[in-house]
PDB file of N, CA and C in Angstrom:
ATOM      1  N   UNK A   1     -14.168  19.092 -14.219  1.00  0.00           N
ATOM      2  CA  UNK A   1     -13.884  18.688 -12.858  1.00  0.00           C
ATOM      3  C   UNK A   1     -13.036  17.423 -12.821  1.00  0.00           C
ATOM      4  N   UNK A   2     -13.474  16.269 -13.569  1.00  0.00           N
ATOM      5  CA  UNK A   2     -12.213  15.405 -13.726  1.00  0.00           C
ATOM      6  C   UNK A   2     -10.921  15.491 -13.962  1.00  0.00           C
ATOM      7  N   UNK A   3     -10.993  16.577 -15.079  1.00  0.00           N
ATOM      8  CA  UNK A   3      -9.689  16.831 -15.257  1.00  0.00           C
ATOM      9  C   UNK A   3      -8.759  17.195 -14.014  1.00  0.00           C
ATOM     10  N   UNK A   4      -9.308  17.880 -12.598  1.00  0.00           N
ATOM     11  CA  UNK A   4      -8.763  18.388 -12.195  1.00  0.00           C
ATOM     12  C   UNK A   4      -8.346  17.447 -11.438  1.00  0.00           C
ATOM     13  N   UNK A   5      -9.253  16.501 -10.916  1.00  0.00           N
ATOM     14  CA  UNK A   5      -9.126  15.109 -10.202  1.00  0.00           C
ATOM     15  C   UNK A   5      -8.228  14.394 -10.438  1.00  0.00           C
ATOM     16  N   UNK A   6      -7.962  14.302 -11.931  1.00  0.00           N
ATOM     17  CA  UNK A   6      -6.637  13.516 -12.339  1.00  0.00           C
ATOM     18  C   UNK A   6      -5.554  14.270 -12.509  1.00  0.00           C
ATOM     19  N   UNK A   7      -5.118  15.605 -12.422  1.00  0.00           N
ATOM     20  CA  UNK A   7      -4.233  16.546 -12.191  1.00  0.00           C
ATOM     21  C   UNK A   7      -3.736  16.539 -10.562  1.00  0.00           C
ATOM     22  N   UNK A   8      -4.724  16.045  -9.784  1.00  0.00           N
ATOM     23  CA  UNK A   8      -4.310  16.288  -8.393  1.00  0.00           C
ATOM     24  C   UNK A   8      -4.214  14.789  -7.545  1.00  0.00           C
ATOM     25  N   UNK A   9      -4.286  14.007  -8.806  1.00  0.00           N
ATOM     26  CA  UNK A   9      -4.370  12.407  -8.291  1.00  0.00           C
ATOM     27  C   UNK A   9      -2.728  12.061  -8.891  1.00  0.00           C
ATOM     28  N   UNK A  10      -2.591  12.943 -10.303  1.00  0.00           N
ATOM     29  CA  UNK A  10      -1.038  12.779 -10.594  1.00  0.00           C
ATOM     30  C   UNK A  10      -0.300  13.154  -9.783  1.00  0.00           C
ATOM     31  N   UNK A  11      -0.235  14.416  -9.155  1.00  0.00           N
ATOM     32  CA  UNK A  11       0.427  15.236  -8.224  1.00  0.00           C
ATOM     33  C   UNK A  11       0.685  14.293  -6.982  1.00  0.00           C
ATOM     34  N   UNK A  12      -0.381  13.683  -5.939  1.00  0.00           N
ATOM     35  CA  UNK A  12      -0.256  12.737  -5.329  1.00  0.00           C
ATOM     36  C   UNK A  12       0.737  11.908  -5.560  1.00  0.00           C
ATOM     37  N   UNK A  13       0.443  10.955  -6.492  1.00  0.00           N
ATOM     38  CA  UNK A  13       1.338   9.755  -7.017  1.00  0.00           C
ATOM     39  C   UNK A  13       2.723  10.371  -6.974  1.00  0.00           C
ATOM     40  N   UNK A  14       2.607  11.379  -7.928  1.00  0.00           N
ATOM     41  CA  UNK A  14       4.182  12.015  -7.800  1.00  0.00           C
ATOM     42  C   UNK A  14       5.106  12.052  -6.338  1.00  0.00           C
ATOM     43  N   UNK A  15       4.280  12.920  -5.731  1.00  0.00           N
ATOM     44  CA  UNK A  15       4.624  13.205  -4.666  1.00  0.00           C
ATOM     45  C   UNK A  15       5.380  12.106  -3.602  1.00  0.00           C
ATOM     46  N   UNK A  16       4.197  11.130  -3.544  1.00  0.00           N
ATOM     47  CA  UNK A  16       4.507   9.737  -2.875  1.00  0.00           C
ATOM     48  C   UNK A  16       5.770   8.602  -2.864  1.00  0.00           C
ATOM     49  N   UNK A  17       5.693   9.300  -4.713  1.00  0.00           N
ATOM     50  CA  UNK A  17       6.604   8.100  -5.235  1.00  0.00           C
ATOM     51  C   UNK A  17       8.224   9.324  -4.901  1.00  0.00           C
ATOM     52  N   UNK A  18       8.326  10.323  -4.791  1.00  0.00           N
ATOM     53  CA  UNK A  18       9.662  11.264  -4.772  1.00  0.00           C
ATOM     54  C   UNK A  18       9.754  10.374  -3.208  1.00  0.00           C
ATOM     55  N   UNK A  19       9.062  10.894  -1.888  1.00  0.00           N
ATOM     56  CA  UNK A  19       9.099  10.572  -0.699  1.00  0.00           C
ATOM     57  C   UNK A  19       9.734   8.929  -0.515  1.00  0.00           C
ATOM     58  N   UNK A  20       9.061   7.966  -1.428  1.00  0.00           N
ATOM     59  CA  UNK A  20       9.695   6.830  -1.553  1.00  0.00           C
ATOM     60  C   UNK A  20      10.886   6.528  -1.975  1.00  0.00           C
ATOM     61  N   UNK A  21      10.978   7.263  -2.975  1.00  0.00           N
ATOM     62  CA  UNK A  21      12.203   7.156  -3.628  1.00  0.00           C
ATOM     63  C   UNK A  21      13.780   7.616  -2.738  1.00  0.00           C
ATOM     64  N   UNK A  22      13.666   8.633  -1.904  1.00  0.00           N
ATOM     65  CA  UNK A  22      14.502   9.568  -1.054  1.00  0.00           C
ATOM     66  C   UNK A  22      14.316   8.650   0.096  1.00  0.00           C
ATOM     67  N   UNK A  23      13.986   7.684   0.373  1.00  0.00           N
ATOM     68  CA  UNK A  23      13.794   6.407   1.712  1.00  0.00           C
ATOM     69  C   UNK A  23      14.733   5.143   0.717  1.00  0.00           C
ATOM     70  N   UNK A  24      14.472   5.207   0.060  1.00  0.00           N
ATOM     71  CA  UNK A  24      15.333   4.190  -0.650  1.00  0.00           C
ATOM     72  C   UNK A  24      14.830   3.525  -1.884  1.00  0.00           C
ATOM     73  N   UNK A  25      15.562   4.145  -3.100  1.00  0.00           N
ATOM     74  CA  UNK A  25      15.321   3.652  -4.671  1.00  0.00           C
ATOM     75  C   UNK A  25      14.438   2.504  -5.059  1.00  0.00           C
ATOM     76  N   UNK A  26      15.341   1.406  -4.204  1.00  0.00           N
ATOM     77  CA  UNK A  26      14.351   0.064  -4.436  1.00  0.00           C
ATOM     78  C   UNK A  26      12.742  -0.116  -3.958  1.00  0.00           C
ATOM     79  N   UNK A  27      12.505   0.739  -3.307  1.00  0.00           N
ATOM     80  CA  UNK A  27      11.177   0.457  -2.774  1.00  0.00           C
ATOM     81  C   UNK A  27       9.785   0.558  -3.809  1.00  0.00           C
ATOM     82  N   UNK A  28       9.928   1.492  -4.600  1.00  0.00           N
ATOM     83  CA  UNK A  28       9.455   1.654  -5.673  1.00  0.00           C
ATOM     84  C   UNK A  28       9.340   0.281  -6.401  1.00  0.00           C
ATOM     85  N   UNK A  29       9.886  -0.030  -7.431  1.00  0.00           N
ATOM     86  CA  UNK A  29      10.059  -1.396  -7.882  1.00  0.00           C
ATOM     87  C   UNK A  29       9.764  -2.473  -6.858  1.00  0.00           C
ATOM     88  N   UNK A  30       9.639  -2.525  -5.388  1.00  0.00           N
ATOM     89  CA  UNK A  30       9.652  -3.617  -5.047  1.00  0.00           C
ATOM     90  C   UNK A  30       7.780  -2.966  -4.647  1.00  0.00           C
ATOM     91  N   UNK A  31       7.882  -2.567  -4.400  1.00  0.00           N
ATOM     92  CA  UNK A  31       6.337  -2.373  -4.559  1.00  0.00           C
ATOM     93  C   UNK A  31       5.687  -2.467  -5.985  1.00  0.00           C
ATOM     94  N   UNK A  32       5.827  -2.105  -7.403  1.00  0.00           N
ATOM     95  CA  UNK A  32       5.453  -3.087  -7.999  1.00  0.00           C
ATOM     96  C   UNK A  32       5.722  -4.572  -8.547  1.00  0.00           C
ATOM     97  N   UNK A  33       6.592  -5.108  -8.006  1.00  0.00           N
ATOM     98  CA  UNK A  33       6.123  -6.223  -8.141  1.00  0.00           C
ATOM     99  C   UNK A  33       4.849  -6.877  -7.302  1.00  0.00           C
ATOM    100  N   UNK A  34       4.751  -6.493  -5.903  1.00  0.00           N
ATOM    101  CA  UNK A  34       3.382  -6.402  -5.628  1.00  0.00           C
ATOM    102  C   UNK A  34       1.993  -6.952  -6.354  1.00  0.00           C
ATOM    103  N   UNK A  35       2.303  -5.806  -7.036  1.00  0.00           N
ATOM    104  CA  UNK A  35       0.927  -6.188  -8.086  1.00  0.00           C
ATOM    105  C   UNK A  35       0.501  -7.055  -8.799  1.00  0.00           C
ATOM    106  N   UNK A  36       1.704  -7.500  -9.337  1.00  0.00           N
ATOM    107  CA  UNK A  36       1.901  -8.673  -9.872  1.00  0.00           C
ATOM    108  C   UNK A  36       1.003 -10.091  -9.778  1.00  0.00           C
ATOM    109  N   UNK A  37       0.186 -10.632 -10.470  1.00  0.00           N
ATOM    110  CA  UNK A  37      -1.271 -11.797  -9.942  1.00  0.00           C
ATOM    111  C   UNK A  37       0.211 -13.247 -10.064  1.00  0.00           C
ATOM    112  N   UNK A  38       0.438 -13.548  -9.080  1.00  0.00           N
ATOM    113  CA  UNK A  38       1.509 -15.325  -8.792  1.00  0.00           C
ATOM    114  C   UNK A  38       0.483 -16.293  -9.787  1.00  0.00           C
ATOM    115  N   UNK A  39       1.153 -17.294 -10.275  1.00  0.00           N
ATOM    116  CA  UNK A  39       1.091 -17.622 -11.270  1.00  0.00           C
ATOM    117  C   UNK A  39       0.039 -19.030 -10.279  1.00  0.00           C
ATOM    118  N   UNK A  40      -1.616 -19.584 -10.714  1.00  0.00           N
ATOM    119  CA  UNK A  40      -2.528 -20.051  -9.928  1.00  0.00           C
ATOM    120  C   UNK A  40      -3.421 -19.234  -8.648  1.00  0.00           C
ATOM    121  N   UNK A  41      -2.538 -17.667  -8.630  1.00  0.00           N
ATOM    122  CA  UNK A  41      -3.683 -17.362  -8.084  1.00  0.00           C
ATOM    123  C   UNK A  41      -4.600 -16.478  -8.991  1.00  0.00           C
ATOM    124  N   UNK A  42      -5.494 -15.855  -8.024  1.00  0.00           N
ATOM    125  CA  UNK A  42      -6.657 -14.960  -8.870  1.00  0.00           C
ATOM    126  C   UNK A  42      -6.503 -13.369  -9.149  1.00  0.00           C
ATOM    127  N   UNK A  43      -5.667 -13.201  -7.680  1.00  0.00           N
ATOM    128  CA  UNK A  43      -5.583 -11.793  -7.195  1.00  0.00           C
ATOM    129  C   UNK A  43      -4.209 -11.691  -6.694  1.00  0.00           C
ATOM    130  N   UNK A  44      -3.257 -10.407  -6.950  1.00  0.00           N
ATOM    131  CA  UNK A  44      -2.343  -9.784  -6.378  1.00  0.00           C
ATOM    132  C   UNK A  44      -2.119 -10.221  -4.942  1.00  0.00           C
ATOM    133  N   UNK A  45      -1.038 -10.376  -4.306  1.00  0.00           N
ATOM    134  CA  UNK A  45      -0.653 -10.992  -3.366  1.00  0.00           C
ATOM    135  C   UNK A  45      -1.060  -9.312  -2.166  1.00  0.00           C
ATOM    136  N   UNK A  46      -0.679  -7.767  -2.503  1.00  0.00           N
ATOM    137  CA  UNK A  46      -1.359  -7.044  -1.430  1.00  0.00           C
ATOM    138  C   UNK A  46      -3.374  -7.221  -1.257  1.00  0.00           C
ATOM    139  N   UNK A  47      -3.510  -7.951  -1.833  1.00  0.00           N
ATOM    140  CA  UNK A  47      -5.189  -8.568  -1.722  1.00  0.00           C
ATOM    141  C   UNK A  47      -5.694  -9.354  -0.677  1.00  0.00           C
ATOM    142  N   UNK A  48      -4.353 -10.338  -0.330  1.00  0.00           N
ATOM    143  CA  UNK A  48      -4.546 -11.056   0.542  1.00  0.00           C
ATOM    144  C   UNK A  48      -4.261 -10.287   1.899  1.00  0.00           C
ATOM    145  N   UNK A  49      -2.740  -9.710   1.556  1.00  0.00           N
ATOM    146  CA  UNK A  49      -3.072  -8.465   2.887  1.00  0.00           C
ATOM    147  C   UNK A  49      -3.848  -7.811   3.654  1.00  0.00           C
ATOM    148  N   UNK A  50      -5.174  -7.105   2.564  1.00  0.00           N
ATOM    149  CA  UNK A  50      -5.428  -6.574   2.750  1.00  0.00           C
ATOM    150  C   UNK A  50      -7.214  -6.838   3.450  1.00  0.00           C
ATOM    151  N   UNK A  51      -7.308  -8.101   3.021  1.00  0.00           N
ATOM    152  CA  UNK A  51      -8.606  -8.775   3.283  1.00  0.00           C
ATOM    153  C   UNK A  51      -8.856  -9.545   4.953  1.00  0.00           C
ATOM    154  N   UNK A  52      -9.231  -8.751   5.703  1.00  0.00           N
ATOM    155  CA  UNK A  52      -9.325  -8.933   7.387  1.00  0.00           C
ATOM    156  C   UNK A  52      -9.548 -10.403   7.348  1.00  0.00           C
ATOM    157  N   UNK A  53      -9.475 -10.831   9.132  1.00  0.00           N
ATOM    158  CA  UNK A  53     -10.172 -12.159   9.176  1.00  0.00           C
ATOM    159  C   UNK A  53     -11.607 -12.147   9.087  1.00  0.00           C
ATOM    160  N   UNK A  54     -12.038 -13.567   8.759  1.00  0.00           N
ATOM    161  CA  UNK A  54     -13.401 -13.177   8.868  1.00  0.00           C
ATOM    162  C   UNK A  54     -13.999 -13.827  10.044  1.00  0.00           C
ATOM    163  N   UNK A  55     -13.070 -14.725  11.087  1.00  0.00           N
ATOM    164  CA  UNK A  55     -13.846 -14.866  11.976  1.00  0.00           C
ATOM    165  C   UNK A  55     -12.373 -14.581  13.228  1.00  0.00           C
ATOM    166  N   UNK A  56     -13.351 -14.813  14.312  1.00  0.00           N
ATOM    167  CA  UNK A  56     -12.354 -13.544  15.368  1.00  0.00           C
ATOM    168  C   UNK A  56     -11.941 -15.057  16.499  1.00  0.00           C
ATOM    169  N   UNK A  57     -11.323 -16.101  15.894  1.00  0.00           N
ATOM    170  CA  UNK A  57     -11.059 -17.193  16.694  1.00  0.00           C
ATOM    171  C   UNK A  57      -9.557 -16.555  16.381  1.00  0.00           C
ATOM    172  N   UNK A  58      -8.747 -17.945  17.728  1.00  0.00           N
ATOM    173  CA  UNK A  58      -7.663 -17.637  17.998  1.00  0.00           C
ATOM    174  C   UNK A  58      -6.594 -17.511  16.877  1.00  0.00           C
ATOM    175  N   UNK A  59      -6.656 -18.732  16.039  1.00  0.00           N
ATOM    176  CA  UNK A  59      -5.940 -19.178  14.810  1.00  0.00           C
ATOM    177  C   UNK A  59      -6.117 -17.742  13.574  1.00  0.00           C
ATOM    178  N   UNK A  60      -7.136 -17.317  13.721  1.00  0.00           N
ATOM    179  CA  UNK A  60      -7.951 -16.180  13.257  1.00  0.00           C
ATOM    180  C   UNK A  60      -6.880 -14.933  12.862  1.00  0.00           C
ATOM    181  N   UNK A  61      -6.943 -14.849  14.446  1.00  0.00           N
ATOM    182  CA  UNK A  61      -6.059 -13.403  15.196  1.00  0.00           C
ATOM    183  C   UNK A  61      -4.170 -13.666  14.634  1.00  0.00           C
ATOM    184  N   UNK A  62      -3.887 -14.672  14.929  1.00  0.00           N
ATOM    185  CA  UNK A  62      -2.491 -15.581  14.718  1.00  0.00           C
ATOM    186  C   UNK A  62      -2.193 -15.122  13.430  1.00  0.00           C
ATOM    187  N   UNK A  63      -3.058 -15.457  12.111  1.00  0.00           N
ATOM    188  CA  UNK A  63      -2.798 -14.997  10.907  1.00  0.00           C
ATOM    189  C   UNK A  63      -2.805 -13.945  10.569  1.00  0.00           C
ATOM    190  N   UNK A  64      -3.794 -13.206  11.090  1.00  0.00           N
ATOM    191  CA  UNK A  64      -3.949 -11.683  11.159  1.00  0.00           C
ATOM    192  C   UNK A  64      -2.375 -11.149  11.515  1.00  0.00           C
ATOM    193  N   UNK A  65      -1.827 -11.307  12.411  1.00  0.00           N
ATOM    194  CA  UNK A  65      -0.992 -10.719  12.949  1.00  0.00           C
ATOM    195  C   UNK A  65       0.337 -10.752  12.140  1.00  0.00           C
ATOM    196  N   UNK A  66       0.317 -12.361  11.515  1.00  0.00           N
ATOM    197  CA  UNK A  66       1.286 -12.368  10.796  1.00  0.00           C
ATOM    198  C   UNK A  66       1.204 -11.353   9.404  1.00  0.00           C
ATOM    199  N   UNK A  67       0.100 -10.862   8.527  1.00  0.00           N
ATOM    200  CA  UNK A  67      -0.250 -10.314   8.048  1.00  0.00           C
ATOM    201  C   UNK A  67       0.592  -8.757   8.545  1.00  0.00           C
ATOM    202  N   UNK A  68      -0.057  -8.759   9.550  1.00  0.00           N
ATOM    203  CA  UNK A  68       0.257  -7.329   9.871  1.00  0.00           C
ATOM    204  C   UNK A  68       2.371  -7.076  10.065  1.00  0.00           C
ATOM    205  N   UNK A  69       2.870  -8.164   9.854  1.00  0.00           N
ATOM    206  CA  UNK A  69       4.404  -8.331   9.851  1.00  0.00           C
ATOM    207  C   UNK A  69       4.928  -8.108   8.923  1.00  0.00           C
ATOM    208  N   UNK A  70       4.333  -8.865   7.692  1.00  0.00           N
ATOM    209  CA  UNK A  70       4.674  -9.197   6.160  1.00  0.00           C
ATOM    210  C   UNK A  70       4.278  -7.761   6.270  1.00  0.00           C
ATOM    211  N   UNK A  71       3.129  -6.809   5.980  1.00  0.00           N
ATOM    212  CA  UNK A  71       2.905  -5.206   5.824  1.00  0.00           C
ATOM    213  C   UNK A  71       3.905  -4.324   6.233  1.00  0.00           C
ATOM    214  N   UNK A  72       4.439  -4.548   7.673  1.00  0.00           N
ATOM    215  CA  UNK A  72       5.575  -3.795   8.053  1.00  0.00           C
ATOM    216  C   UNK A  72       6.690  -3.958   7.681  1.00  0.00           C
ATOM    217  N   UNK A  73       7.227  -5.528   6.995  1.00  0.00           N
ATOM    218  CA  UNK A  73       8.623  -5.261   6.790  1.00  0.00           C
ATOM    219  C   UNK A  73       8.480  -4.884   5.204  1.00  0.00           C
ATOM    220  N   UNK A  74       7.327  -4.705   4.400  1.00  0.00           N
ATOM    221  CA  UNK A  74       7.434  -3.626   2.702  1.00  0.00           C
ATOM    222  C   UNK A  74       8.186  -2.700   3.184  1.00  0.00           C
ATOM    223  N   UNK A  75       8.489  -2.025   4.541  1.00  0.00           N
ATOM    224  CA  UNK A  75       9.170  -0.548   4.748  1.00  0.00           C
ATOM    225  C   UNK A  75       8.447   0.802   4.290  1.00  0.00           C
ATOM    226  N   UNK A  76       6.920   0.686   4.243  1.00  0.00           N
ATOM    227  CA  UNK A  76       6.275   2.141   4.029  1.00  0.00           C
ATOM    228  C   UNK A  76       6.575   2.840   5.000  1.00  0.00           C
ATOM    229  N   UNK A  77       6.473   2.678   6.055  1.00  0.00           N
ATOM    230  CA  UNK A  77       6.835   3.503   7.203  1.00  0.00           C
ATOM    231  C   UNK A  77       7.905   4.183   7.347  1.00  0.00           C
ATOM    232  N   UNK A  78       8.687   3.942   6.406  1.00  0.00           N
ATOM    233  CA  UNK A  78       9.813   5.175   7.118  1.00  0.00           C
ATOM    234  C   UNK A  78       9.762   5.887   5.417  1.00  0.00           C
ATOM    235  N   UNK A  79       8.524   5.994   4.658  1.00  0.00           N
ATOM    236  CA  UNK A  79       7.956   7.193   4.232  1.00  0.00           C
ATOM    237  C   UNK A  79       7.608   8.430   4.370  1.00  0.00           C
ATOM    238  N   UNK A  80       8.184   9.532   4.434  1.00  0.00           N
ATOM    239  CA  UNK A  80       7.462  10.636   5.351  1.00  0.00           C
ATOM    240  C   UNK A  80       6.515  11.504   4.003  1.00  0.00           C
ATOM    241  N   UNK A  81       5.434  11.364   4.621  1.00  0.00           N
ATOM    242  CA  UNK A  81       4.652  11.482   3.799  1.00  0.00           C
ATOM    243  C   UNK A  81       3.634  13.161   4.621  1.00  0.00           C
ATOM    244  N   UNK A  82       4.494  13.867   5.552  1.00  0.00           N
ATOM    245  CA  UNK A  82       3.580  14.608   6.397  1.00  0.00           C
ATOM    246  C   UNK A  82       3.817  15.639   5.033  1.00  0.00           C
ATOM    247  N   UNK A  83       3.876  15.818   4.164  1.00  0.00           N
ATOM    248  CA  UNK A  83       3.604  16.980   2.880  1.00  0.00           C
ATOM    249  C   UNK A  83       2.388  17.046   2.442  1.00  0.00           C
ATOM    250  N   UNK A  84       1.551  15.503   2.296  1.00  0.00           N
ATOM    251  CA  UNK A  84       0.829  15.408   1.811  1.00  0.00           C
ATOM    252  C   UNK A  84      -0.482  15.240   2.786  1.00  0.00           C
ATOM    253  N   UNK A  85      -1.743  15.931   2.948  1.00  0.00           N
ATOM    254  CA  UNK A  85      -2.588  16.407   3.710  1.00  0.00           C
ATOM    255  C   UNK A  85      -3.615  14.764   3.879  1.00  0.00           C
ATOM    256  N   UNK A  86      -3.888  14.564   5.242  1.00  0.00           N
ATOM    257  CA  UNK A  86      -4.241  13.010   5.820  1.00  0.00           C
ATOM    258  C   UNK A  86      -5.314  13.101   4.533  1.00  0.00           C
ATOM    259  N   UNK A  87      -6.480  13.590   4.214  1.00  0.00           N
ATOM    260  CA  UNK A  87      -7.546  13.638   3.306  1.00  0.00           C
ATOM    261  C   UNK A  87      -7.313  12.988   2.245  1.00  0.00           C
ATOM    262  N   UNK A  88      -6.198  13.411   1.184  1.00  0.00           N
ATOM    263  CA  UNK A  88      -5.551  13.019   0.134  1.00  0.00           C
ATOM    264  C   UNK A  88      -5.429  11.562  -0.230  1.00  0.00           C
ATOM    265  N   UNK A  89      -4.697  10.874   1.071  1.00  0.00           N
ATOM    266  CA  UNK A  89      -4.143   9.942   1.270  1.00  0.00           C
ATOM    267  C   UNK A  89      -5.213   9.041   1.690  1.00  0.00           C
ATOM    268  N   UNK A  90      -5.904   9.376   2.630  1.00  0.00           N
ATOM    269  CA  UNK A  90      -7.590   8.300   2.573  1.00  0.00           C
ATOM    270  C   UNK A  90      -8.079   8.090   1.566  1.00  0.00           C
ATOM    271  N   UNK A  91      -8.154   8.828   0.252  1.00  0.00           N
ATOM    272  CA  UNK A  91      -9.222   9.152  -0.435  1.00  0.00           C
ATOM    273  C   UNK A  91      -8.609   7.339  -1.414  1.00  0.00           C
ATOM    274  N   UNK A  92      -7.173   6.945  -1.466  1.00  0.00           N
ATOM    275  CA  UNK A  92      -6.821   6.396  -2.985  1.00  0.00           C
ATOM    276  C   UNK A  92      -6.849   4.946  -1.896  1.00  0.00           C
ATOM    277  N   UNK A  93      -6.527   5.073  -0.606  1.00  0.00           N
ATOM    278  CA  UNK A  93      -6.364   4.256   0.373  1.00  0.00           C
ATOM    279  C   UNK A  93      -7.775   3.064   0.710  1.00  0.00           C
ATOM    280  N   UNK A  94      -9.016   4.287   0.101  1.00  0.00           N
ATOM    281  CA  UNK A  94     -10.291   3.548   0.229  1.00  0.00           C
ATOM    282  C   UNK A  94     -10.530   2.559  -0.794  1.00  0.00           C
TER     283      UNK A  94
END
């Protein structure tokens, strides 16, 4: 059963990364650098992205939002990713 998991987790990746690639070459590469841990911190810079506020004051919301700017201009969005079934895509997302 794993095996098949990682047969259909490759397929995914594949898939994702063709869709990216056909939006524009660089996106790929600029998404991993991403991953990349900046030199004094602990964790990958999409970490900080990805970690909500933890309290719901104004200054709170302000950062949040900027967050949510820096996310939109990576350019995932003009990914078309409708090939690949919403399920799939939750599952690596969690």
């Amino acid at each position: 059963m794993s095996e098949a998991r990682t047969a259909a987790e490759r397929r995914l990746y594949q898939s994702v990364a063709r869709a990216a690639h056909r939006v524009d070459p660089q996106l790929a590469p600029a998404l991993k650098t991403l991953l990349v841990v900046p030199a004094g911190k602990r964790v990958p810079e999409p970490e900080r992205l990805w970690t909500p506020p933890v309290k719901s004051t104004g200054t709170a919301m302000v950062r949040a939002m900027k967050r949510v700017e820096e996310i939109s201009a990576v350019g995932l969005g003009r990914v078309n990713l409708s090939s690949v079934s919403v399920n799939r895509l939750n599952t690596p997302a969690r």
